[in-house]
PDB file of N, CA and C in Angstrom:
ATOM      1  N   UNK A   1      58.079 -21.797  78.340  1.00  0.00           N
ATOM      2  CA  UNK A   1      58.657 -21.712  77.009  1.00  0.00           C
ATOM      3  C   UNK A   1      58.468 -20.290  76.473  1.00  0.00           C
ATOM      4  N   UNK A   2      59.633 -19.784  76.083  1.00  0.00           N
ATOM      5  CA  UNK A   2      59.299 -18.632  75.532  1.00  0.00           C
ATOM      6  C   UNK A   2      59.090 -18.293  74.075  1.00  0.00           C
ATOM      7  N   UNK A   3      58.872 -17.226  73.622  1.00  0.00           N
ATOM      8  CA  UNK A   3      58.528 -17.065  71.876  1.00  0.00           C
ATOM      9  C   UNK A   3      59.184 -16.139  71.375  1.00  0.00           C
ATOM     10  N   UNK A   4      60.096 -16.419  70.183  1.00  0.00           N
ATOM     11  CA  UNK A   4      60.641 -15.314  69.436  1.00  0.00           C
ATOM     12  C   UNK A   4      60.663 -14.142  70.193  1.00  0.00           C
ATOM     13  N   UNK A   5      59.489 -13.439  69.416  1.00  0.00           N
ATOM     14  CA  UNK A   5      58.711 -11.971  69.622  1.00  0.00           C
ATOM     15  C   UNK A   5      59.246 -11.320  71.148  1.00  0.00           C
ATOM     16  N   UNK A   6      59.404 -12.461  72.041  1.00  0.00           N
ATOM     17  CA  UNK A   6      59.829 -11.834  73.430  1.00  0.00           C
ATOM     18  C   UNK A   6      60.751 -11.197  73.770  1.00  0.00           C
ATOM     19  N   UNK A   7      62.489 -11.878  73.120  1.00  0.00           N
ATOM     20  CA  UNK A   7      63.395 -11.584  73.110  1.00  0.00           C
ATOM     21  C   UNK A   7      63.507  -9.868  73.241  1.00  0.00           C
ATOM     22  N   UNK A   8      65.040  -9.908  73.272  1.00  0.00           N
ATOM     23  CA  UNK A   8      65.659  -8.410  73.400  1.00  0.00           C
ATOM     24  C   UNK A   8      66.638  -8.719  72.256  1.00  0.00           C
ATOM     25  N   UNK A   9      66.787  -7.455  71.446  1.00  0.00           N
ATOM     26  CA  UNK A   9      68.211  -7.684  71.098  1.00  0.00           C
ATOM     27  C   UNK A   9      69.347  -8.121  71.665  1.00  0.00           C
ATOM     28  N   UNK A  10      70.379  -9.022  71.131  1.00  0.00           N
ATOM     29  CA  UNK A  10      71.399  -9.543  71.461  1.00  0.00           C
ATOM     30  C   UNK A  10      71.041 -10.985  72.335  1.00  0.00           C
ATOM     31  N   UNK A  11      69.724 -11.032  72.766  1.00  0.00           N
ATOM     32  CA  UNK A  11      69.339 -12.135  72.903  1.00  0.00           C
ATOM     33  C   UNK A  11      69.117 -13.128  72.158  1.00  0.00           C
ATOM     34  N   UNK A  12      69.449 -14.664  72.491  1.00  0.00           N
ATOM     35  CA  UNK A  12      69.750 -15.598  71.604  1.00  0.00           C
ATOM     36  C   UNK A  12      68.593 -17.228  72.524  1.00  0.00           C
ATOM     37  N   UNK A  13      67.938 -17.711  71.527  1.00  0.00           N
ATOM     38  CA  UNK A  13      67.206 -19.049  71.664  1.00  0.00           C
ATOM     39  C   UNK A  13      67.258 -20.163  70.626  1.00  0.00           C
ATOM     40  N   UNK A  14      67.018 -21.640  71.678  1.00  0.00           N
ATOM     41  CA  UNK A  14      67.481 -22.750  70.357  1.00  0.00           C
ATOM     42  C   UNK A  14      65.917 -22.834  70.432  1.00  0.00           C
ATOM     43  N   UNK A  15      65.296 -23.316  68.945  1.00  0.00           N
ATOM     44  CA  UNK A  15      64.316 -23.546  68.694  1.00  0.00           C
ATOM     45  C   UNK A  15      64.372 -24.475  69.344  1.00  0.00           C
ATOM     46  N   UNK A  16      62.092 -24.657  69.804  1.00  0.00           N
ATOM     47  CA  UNK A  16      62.189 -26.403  70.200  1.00  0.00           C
ATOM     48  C   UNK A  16      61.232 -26.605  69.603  1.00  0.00           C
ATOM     49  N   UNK A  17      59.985 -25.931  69.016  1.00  0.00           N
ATOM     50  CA  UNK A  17      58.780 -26.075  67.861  1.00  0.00           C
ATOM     51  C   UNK A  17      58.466 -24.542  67.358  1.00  0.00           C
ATOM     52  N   UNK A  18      57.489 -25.078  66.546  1.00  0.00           N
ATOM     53  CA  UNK A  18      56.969 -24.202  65.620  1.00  0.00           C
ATOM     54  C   UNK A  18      55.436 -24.363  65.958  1.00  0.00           C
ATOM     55  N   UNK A  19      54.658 -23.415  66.232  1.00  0.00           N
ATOM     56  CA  UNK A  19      53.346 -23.717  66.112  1.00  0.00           C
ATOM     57  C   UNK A  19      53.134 -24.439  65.140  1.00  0.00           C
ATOM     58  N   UNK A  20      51.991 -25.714  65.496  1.00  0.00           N
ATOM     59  CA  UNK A  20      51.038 -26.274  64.223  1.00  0.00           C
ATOM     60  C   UNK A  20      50.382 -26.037  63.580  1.00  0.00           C
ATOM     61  N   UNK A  21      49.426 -24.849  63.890  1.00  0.00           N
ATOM     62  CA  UNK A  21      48.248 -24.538  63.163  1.00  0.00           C
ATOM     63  C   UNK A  21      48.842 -23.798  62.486  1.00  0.00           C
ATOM     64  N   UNK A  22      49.915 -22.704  62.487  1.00  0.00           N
ATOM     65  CA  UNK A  22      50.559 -21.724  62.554  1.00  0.00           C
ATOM     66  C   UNK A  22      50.599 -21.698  60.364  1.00  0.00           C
ATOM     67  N   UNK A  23      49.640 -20.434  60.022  1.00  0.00           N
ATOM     68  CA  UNK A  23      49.859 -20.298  58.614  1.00  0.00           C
ATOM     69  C   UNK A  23      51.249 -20.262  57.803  1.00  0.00           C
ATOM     70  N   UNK A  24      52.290 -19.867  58.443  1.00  0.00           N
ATOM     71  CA  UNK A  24      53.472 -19.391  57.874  1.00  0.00           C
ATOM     72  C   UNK A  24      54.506 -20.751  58.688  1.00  0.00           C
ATOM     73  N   UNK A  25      53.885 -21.669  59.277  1.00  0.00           N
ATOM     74  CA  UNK A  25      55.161 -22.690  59.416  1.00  0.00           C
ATOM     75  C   UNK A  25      56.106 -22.809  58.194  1.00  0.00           C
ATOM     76  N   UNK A  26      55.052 -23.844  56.996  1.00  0.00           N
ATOM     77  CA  UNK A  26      55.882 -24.216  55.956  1.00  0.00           C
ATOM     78  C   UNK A  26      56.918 -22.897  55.665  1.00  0.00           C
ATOM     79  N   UNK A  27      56.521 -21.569  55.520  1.00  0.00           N
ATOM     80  CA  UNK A  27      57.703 -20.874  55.397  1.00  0.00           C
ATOM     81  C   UNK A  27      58.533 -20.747  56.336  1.00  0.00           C
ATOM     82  N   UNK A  28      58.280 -20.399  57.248  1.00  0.00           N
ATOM     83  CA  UNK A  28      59.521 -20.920  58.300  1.00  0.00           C
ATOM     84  C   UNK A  28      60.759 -22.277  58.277  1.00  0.00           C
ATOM     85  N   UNK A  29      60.010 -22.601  57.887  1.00  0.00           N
ATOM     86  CA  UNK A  29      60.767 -24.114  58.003  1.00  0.00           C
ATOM     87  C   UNK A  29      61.511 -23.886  56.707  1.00  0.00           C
ATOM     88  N   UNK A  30      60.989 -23.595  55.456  1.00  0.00           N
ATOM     89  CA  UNK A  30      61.777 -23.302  54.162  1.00  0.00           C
ATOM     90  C   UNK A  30      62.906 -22.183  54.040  1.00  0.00           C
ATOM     91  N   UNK A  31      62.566 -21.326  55.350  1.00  0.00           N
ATOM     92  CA  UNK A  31      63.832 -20.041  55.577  1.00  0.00           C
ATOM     93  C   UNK A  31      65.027 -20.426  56.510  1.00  0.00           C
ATOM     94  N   UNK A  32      64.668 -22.362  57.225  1.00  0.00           N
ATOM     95  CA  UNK A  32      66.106 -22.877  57.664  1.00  0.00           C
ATOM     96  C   UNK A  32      65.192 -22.475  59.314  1.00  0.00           C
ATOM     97  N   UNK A  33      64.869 -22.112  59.335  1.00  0.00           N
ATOM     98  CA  UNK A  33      64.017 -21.681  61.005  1.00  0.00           C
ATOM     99  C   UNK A  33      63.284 -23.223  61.423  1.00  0.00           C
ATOM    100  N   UNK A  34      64.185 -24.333  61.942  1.00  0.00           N
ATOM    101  CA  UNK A  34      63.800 -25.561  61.952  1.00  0.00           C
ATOM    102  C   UNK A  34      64.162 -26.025  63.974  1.00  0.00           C
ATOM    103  N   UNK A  35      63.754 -26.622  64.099  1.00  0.00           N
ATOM    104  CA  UNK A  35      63.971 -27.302  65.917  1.00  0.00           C
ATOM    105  C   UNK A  35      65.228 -27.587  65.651  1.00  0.00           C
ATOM    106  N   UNK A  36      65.896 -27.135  67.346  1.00  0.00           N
ATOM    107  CA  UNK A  36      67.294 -26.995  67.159  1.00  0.00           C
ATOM    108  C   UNK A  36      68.044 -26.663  66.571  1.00  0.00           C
ATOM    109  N   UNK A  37      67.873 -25.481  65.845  1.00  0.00           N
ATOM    110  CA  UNK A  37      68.872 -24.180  65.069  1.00  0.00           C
ATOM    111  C   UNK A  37      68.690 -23.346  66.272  1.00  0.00           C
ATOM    112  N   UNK A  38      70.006 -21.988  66.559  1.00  0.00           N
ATOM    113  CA  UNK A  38      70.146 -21.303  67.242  1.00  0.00           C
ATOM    114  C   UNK A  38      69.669 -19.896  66.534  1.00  0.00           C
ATOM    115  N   UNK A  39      69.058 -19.036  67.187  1.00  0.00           N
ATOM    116  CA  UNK A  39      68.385 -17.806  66.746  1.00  0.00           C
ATOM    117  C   UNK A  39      69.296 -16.783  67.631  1.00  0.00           C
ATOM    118  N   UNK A  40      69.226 -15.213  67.075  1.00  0.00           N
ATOM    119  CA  UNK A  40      69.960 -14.649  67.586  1.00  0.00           C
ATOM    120  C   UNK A  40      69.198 -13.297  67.106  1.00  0.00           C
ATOM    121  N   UNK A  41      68.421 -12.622  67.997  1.00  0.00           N
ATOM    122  CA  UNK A  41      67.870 -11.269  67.408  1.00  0.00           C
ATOM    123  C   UNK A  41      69.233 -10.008  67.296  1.00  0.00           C
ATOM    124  N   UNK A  42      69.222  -9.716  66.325  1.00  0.00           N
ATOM    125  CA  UNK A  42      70.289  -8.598  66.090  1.00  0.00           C
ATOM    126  C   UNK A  42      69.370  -7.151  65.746  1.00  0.00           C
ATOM    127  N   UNK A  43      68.354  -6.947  65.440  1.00  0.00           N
ATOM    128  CA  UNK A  43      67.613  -5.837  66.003  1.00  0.00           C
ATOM    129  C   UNK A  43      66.132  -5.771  65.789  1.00  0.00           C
ATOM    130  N   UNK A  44      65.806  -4.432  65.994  1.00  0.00           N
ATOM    131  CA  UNK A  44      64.182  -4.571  65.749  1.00  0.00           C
ATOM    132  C   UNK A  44      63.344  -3.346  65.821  1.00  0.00           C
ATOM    133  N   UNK A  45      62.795  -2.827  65.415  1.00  0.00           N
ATOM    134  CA  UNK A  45      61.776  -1.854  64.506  1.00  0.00           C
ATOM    135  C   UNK A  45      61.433  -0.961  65.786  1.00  0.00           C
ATOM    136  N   UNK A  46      61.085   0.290  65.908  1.00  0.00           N
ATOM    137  CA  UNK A  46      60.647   0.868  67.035  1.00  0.00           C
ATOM    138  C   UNK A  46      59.528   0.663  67.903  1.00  0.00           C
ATOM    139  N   UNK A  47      58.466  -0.074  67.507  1.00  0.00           N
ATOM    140  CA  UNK A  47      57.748  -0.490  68.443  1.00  0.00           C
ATOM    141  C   UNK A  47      57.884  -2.530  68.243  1.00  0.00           C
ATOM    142  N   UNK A  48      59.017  -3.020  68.125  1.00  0.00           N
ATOM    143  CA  UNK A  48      59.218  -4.257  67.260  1.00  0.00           C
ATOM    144  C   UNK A  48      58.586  -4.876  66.687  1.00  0.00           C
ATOM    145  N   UNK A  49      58.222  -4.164  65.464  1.00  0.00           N
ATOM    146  CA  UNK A  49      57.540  -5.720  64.473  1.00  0.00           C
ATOM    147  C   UNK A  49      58.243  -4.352  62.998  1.00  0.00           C
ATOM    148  N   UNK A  50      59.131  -5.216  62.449  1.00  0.00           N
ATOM    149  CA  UNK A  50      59.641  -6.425  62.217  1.00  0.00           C
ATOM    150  C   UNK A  50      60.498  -6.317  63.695  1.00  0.00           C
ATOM    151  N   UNK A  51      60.908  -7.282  63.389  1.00  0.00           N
ATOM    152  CA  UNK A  51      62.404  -8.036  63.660  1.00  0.00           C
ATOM    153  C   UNK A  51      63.731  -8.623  63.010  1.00  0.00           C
ATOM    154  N   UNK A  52      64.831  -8.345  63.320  1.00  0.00           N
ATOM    155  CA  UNK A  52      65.916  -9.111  62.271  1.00  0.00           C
ATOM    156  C   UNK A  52      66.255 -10.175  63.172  1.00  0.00           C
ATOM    157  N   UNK A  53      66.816 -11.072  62.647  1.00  0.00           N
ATOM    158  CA  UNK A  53      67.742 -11.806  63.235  1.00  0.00           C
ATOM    159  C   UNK A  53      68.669 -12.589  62.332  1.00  0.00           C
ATOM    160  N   UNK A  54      69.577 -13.682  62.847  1.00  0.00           N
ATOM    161  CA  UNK A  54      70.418 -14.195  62.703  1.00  0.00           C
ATOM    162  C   UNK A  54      70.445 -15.875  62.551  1.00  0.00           C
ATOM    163  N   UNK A  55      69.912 -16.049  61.728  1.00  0.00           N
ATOM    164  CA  UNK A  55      69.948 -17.727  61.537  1.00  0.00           C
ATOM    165  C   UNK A  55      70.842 -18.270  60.268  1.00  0.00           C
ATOM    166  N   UNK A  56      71.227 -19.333  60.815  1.00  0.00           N
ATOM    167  CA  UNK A  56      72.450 -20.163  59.842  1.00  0.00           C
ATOM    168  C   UNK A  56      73.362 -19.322  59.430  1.00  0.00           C
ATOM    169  N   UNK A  57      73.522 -18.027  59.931  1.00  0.00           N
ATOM    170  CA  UNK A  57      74.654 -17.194  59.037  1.00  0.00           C
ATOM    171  C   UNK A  57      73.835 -16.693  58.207  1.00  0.00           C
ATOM    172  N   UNK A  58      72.744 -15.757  58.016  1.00  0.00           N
ATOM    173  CA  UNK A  58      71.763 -15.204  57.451  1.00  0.00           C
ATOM    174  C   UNK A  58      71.191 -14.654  58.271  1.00  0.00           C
ATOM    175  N   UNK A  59      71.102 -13.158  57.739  1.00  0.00           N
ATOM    176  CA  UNK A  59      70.111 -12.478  58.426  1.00  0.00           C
ATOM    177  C   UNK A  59      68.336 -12.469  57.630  1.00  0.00           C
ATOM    178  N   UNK A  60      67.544 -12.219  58.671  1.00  0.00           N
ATOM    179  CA  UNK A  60      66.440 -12.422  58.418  1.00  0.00           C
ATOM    180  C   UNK A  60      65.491 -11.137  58.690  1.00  0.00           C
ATOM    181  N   UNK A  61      64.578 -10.618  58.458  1.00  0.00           N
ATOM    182  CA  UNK A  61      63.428  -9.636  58.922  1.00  0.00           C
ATOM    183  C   UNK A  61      62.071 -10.519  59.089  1.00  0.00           C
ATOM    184  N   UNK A  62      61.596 -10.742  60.458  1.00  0.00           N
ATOM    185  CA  UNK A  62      60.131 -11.537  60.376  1.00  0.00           C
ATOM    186  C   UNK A  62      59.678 -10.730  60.921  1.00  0.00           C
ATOM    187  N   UNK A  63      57.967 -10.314  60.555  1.00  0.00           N
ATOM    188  CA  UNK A  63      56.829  -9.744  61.327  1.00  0.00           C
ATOM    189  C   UNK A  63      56.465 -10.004  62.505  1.00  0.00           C
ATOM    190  N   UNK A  64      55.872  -9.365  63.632  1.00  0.00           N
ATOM    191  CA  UNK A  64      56.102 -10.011  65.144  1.00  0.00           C
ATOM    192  C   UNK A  64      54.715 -11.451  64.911  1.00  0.00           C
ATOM    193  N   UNK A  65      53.718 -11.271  64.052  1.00  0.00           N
ATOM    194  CA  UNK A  65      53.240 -12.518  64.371  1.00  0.00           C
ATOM    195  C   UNK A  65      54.027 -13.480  63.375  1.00  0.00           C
ATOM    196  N   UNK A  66      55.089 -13.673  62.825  1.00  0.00           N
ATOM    197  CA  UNK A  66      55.551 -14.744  62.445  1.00  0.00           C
ATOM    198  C   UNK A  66      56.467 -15.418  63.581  1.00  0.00           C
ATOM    199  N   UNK A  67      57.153 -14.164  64.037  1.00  0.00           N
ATOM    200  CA  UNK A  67      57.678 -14.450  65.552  1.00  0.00           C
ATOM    201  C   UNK A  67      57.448 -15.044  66.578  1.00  0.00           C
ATOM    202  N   UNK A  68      55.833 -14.802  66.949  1.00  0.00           N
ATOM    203  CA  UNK A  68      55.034 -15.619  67.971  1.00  0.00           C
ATOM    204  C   UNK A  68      54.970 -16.749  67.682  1.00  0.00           C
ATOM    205  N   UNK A  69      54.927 -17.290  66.809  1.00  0.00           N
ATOM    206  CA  UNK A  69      54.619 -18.963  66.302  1.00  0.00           C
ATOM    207  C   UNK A  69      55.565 -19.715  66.710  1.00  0.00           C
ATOM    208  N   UNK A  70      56.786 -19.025  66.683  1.00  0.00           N
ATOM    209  CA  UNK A  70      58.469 -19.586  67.236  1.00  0.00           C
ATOM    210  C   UNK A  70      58.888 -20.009  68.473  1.00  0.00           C
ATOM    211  N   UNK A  71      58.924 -21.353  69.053  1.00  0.00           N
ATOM    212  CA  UNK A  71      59.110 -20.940  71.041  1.00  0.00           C
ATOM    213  C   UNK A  71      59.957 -21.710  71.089  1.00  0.00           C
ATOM    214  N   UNK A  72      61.053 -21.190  72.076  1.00  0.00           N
ATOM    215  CA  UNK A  72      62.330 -21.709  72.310  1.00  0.00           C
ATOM    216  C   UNK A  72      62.121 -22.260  73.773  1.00  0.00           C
TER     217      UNK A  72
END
């Protein structure tokens, strides 16, 4: 299983969880970042953290450890 954070730009994953312990789930889940939505990194910071991407037709900026919590 892979995690957010891994991706490349233009690379795309369907969620399948969210870490549990994970401090920033509930926000995740409140920004539409839910199991089985499609993710789509559209770019990312020079050493990547942040990250943008592409969910529901919204772009997004997450920090790379909000990223890690994410595995497709």
């Amino acid at each position: 299983m892979n995690t957010l954070d891994k991706l490349n730009i233009g690379d795309k994953m369907k969620v399948k969880s969210i870490q549990k312990d994970s401090p920033v789930k509930r926000k995740l889940l409140d920004m539409g970042i839910t199991p089985g939505v499609e993710i789509a990194v559209t770019g990312k910071a020079p050493f990547g953290d942040p990250l943008e991407i592409l969910v529901r037709g919204y772009k997004l900026t997450l920090r790379k450890n909000e990223a890690m919590v994410i595995k497709g």
